[in-house]
N, C-alpha and C. Protein backbone atom coordinates (compact mmCIF):
# COMPACT_ATOMS: atom_id res chain seq x y z
N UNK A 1 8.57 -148.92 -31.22
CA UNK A 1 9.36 -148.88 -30.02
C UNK A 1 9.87 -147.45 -29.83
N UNK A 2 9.75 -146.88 -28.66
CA UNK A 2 10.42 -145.66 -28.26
C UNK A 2 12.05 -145.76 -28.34
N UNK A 3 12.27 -144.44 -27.81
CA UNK A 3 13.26 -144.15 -28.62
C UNK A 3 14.69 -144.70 -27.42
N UNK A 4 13.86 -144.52 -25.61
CA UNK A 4 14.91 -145.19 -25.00
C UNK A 4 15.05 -146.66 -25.03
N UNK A 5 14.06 -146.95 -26.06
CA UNK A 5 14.18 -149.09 -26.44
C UNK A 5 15.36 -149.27 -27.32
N UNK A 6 14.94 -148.13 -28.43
CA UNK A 6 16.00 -148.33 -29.23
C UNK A 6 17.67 -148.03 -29.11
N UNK A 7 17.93 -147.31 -28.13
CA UNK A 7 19.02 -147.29 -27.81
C UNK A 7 19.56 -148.36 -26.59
N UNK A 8 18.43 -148.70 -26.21
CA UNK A 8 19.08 -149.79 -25.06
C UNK A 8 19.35 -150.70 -25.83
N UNK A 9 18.21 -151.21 -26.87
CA UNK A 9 18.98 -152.54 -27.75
C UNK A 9 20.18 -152.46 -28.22
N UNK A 10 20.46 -151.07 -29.00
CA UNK A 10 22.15 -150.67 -29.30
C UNK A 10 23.13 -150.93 -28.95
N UNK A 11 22.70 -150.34 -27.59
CA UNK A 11 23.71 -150.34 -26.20
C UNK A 11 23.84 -152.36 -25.96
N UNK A 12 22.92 -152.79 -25.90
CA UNK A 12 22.66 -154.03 -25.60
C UNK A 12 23.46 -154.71 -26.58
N UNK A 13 23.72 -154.46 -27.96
CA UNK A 13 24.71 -154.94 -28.90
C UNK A 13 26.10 -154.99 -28.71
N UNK A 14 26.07 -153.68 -28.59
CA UNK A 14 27.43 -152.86 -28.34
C UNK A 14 28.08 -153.97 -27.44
N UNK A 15 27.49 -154.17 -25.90
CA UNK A 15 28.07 -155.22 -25.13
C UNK A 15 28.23 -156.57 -25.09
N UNK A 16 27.78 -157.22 -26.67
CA UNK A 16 28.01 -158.97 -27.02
C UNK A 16 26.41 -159.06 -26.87
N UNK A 17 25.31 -158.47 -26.71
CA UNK A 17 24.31 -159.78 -25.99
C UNK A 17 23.27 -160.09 -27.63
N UNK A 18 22.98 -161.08 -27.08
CA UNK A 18 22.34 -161.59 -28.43
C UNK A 18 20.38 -162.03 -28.04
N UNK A 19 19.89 -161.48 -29.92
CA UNK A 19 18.45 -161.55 -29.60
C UNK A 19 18.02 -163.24 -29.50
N UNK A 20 17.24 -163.74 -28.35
CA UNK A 20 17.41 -165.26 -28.07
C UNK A 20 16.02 -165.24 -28.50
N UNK A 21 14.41 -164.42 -28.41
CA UNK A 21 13.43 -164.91 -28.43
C UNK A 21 12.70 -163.25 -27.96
N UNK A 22 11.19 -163.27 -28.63
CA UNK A 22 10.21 -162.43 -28.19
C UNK A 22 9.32 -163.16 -27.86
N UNK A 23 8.67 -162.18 -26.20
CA UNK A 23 7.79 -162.99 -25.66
C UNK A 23 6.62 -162.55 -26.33
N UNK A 24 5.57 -163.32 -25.40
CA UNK A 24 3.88 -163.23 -26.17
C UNK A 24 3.47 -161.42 -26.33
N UNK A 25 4.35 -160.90 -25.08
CA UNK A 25 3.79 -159.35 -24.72
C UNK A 25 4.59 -158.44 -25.99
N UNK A 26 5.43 -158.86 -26.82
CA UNK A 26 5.81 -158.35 -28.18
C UNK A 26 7.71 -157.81 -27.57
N UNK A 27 7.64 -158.33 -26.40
CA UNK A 27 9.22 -157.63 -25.84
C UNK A 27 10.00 -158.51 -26.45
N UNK A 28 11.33 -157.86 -26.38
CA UNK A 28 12.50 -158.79 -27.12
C UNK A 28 13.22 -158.76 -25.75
N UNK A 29 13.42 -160.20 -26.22
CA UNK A 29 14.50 -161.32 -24.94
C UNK A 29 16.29 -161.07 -25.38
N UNK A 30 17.18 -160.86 -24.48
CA UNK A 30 18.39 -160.84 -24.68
C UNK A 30 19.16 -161.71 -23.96
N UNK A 31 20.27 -162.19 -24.16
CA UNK A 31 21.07 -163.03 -23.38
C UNK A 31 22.18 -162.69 -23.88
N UNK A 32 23.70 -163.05 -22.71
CA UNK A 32 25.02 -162.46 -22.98
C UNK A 32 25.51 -163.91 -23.51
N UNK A 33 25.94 -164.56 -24.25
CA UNK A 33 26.76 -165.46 -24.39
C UNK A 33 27.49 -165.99 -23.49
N UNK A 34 28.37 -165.01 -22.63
CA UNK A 34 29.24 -165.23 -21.49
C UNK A 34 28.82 -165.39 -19.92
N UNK A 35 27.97 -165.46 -20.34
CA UNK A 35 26.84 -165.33 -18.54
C UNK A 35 26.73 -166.63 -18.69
N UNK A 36 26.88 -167.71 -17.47
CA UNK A 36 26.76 -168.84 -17.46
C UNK A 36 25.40 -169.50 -16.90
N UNK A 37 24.86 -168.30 -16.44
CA UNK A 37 22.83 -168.78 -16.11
C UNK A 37 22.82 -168.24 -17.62
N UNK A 38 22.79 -167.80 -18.30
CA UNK A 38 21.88 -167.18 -19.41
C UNK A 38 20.99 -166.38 -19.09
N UNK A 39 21.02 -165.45 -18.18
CA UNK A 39 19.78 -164.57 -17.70
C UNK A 39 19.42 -163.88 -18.59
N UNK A 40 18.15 -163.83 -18.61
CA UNK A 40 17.52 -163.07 -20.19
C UNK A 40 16.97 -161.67 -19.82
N UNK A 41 17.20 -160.47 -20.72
CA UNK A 41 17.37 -159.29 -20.04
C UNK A 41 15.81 -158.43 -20.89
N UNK A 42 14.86 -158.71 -20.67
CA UNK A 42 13.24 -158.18 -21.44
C UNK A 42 13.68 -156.67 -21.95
N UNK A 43 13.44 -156.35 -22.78
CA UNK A 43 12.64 -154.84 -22.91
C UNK A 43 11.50 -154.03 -23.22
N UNK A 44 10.89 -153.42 -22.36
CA UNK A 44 9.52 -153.08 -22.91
C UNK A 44 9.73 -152.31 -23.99
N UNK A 45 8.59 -152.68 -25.05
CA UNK A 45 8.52 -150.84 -25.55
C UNK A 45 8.31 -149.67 -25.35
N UNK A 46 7.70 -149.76 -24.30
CA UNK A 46 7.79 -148.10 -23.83
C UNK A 46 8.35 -148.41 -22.90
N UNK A 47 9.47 -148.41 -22.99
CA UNK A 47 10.56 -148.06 -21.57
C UNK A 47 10.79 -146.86 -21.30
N UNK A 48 11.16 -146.11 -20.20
CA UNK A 48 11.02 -144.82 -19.82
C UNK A 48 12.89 -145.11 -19.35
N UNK A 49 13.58 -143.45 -19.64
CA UNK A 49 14.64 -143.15 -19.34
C UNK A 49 15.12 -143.87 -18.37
N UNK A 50 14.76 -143.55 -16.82
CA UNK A 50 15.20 -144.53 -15.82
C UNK A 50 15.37 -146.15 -15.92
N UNK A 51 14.17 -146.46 -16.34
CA UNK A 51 14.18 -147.80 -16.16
C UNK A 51 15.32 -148.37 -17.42
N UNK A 52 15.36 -147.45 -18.92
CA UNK A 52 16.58 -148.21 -19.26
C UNK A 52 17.77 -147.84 -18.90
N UNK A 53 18.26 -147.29 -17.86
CA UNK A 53 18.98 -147.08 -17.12
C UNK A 53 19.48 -148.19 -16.32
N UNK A 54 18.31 -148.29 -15.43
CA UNK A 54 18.50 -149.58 -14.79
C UNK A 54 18.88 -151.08 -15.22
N UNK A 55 18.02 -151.05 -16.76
CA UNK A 55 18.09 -152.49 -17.62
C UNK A 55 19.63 -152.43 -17.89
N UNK A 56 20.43 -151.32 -18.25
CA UNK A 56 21.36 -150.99 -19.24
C UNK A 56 22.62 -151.62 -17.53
N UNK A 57 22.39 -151.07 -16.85
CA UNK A 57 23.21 -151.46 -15.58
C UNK A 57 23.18 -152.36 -15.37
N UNK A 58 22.30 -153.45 -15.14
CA UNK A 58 22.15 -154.72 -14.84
C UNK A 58 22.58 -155.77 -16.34
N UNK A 59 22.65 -155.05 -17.18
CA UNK A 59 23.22 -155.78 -18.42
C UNK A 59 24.65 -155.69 -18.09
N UNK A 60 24.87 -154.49 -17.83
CA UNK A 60 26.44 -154.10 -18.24
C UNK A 60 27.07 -154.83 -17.06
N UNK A 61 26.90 -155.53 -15.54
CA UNK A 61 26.79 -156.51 -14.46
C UNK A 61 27.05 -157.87 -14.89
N UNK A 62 25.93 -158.02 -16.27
CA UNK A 62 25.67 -159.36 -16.47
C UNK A 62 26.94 -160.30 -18.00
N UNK A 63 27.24 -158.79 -18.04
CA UNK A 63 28.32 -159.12 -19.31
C UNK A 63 29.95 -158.99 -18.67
N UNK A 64 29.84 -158.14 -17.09
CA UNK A 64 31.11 -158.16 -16.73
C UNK A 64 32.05 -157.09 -16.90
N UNK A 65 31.09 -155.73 -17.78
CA UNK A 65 31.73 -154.64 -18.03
C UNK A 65 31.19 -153.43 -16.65
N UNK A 66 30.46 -153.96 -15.75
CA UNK A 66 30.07 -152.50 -14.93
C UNK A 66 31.55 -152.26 -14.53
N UNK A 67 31.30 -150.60 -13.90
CA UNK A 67 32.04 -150.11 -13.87
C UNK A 67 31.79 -150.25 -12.47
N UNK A 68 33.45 -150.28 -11.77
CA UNK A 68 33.15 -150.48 -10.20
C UNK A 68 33.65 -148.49 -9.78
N UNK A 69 32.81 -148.33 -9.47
CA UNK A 69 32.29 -146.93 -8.59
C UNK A 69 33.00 -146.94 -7.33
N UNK A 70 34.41 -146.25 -6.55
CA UNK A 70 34.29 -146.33 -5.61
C UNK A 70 34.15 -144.74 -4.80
N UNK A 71 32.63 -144.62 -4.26
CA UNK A 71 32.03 -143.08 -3.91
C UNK A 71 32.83 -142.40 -2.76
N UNK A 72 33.20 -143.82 -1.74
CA UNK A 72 34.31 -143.56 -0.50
C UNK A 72 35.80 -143.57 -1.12
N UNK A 73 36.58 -143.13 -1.02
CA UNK A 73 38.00 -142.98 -1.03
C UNK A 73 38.82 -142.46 0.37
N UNK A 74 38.39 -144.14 0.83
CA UNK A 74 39.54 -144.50 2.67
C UNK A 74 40.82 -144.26 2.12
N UNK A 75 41.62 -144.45 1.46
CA UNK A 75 42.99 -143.64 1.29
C UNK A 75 43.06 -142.36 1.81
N UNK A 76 42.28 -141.43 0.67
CA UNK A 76 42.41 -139.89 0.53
C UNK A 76 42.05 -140.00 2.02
N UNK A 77 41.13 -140.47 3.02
CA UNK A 77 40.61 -140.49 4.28
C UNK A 77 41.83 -140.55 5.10
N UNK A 78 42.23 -141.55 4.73
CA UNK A 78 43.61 -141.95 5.81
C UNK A 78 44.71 -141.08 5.31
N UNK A 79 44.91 -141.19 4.71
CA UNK A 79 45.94 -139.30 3.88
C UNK A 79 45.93 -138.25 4.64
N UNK A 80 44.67 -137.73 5.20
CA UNK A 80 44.33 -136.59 5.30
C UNK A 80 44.24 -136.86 7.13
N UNK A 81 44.15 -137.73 7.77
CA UNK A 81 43.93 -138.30 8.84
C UNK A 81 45.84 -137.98 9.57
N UNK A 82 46.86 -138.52 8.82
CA UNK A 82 47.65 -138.99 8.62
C UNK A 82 48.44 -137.40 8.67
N UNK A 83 47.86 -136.73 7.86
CA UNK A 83 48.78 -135.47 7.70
C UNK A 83 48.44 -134.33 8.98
N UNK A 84 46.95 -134.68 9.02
CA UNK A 84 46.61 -133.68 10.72
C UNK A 84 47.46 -134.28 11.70
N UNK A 85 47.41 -135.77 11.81
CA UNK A 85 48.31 -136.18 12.94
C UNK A 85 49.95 -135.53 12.94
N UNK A 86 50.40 -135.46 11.75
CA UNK A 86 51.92 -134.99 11.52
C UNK A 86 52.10 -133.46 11.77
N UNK A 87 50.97 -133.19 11.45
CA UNK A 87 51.24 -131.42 11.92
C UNK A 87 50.86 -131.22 12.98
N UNK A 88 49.92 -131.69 14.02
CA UNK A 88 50.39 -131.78 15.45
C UNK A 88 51.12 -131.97 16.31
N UNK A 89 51.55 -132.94 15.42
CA UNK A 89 53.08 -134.14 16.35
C UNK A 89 54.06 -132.89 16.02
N UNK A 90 54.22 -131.64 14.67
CA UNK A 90 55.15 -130.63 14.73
C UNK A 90 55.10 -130.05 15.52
N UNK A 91 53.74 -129.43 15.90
CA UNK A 91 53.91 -128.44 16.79
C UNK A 91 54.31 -128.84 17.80
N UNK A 92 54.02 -129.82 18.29
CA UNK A 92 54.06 -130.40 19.73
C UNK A 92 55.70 -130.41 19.71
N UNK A 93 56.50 -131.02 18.97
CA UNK A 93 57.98 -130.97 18.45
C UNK A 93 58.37 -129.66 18.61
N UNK A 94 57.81 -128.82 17.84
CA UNK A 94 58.66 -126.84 18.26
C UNK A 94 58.07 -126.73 19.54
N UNK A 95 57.08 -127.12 20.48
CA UNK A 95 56.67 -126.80 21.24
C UNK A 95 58.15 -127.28 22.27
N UNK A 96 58.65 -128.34 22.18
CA UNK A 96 59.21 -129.00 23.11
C UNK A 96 60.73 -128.21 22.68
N UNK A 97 60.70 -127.91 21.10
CA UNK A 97 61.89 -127.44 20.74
C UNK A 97 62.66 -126.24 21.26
N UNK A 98 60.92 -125.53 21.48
CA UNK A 98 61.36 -123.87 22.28
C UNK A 98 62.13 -123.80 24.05
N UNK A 99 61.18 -125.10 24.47
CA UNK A 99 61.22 -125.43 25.75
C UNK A 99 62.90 -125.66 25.97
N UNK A 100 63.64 -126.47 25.21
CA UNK A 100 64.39 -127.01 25.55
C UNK A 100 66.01 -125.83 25.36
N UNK A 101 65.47 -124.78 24.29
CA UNK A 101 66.29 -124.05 23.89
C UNK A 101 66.12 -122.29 25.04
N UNK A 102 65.16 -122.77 25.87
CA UNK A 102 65.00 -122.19 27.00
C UNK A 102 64.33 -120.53 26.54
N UNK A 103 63.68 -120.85 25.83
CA UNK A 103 62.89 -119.60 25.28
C UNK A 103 61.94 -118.77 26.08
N UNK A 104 62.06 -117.27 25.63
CA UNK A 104 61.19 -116.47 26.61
C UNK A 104 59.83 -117.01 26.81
N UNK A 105 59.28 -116.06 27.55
CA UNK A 105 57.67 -116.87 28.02
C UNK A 105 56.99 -116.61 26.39
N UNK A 106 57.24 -115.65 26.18
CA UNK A 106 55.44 -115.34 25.24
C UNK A 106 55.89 -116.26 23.70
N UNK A 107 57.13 -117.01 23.41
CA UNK A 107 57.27 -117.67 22.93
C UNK A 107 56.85 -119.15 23.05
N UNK A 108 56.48 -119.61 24.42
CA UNK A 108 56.37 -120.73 24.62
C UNK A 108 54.82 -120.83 25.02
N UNK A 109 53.97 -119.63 25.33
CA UNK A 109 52.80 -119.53 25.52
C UNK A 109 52.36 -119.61 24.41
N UNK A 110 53.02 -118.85 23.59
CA UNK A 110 52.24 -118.80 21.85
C UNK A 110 52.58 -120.42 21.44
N UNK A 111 53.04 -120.65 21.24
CA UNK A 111 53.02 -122.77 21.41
C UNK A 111 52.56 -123.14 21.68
N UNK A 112 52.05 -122.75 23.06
CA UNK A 112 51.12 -123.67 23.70
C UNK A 112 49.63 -123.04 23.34
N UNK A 113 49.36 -122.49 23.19
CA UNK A 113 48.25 -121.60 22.13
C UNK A 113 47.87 -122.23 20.90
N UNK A 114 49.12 -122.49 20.01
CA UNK A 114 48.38 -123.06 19.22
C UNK A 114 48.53 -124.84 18.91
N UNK A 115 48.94 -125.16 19.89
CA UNK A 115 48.99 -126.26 20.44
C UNK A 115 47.42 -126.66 21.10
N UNK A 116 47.36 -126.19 21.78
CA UNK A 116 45.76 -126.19 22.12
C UNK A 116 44.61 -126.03 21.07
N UNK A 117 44.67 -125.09 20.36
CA UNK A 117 44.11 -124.75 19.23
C UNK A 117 43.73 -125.73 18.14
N UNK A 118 45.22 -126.23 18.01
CA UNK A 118 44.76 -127.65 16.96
C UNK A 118 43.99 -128.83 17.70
N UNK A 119 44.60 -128.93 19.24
CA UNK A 119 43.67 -130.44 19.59
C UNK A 119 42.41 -130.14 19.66
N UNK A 120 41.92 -128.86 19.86
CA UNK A 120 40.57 -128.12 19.97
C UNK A 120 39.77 -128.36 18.20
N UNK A 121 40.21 -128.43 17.68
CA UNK A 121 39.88 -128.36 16.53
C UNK A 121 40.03 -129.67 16.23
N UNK A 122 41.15 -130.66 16.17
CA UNK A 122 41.28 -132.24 16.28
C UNK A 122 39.72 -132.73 17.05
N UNK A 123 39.74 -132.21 17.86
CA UNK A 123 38.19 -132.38 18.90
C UNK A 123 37.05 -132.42 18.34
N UNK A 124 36.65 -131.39 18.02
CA UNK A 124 36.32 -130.68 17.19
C UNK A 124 35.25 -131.71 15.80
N UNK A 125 36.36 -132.05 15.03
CA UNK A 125 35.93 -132.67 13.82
C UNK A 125 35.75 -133.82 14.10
N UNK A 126 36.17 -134.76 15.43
CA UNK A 126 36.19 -136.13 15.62
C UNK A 126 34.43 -135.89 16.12
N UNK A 127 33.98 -135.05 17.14
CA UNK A 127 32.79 -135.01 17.28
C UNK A 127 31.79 -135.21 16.24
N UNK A 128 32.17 -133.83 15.46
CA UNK A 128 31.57 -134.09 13.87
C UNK A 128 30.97 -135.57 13.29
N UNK A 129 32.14 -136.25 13.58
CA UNK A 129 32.39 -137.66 12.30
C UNK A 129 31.66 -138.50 13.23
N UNK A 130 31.68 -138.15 14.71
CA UNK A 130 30.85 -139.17 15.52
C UNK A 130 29.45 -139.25 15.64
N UNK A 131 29.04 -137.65 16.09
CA UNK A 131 27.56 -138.02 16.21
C UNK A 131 26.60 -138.07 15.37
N UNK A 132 25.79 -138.24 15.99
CA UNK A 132 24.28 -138.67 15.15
C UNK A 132 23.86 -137.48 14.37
N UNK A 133 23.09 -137.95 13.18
CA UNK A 133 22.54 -136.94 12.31
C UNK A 133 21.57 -136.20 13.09
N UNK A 134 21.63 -135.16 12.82
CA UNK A 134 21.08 -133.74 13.48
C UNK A 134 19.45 -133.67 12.87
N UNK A 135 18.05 -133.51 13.57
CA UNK A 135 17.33 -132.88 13.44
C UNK A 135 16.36 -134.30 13.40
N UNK A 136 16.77 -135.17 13.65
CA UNK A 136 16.12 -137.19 13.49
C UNK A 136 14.99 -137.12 14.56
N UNK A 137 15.03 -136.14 15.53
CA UNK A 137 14.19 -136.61 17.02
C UNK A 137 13.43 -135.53 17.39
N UNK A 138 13.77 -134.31 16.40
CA UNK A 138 12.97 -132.55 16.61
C UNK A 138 11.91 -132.72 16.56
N UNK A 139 11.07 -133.66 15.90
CA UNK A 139 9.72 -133.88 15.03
C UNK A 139 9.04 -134.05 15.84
N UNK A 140 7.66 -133.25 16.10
CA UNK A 140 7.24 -133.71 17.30
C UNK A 140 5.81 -134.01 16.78
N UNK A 141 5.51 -133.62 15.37
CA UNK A 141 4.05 -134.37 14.79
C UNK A 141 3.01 -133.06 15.05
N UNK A 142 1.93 -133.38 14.36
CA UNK A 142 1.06 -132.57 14.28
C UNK A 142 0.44 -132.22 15.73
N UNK A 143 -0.37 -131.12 15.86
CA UNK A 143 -1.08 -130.95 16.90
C UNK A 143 -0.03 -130.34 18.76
N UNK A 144 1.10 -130.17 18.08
CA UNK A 144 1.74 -129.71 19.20
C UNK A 144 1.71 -128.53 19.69
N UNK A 145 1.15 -127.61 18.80
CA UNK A 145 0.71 -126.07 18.80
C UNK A 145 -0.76 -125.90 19.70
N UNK A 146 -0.29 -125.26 20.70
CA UNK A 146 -1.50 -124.85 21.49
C UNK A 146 -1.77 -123.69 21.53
N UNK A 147 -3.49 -123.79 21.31
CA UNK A 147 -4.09 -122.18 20.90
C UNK A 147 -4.95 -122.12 22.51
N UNK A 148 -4.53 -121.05 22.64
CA UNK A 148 -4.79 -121.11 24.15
C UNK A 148 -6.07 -119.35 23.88
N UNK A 149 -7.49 -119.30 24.42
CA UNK A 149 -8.22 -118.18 24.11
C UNK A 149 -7.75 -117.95 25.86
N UNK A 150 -8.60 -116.89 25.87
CA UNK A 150 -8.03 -115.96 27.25
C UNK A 150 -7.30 -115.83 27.72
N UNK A 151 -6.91 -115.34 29.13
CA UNK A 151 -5.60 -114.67 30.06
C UNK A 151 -4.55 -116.08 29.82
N UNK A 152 -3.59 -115.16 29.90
CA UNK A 152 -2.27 -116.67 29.99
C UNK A 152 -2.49 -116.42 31.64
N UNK A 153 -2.36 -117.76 32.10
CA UNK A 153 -1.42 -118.25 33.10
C UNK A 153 -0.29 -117.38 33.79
N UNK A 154 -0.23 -117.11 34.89
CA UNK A 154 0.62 -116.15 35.67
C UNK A 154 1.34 -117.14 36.20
């Protein structure tokens, strides 16, 4: 047995599962005790890196130890969502603050400057998050190149 068999069986210990039976093809059969189908988990002998990868994941599923992965983090999303909104709603606040305290012009233009600036940029990134992935419809396939011999066209 190679050497990623022998560590998957390891690994396969390590997590409770027990040897139930080898089939005719010389693989050894595993089962978790705690799995209530008894799903039996094969290993070839020449298993290749990936695939005990895959076996080793679907074991570690079947015993109740995977690890739950979460790749999105909507918090940190809404956090960060949450804090652009608050620093707009400031400016917009000194904006109204200058107004009210009857401030010269180039004080209240510069407010409104960068008042604009942020919804421009608020704009901006919402576009971003909206549209469609870029470059999906450019493809126009072979044969679009035209070789043209003599005078071009006037």
């Amino acid at each position: 047995m190679k050497r990623h068999g022998k560590a998957l069986i390891a690994s396969l210990e390590t997590l409770g599962f027990n040897h139930i039976w080898t089939n005719t093809s010389g693989w050894p059969c595993y089962a978790h005790p705690g799995d209530p189908d008894q799903t039996e988990v094969t290993i070839s002998p020449s298993i290749d890196e990936q695939g005990a990868r895959r076996v080793l994941q679907r074991a570690r599923k079947l015993a109740g130890a995977a690890t739950v992965v979460d790749k999105r983090k909507g918090q940190q999303i809404k956090d960060r969502a949450a804090a652009a909104r608050q620093r707009l709603q400031d400016s917009r606040d000194a904006r109204e603050q200058l107004l009210q305290q009857r401030a010269d012009t180039t004080a209240i233009a510069h407010a409104e400057r960068l008042v604009t600036q942020r919804e421009a940029e608020l704009a901006a990134i919402e576009r971003l998050m909206t549209q469609p992935a870029q470059g999906g419809n450019t493809h126009r396939g072979r044969g679009q190149a035209r070789h043209r011999t003599g005078a071009r066209p006037s």
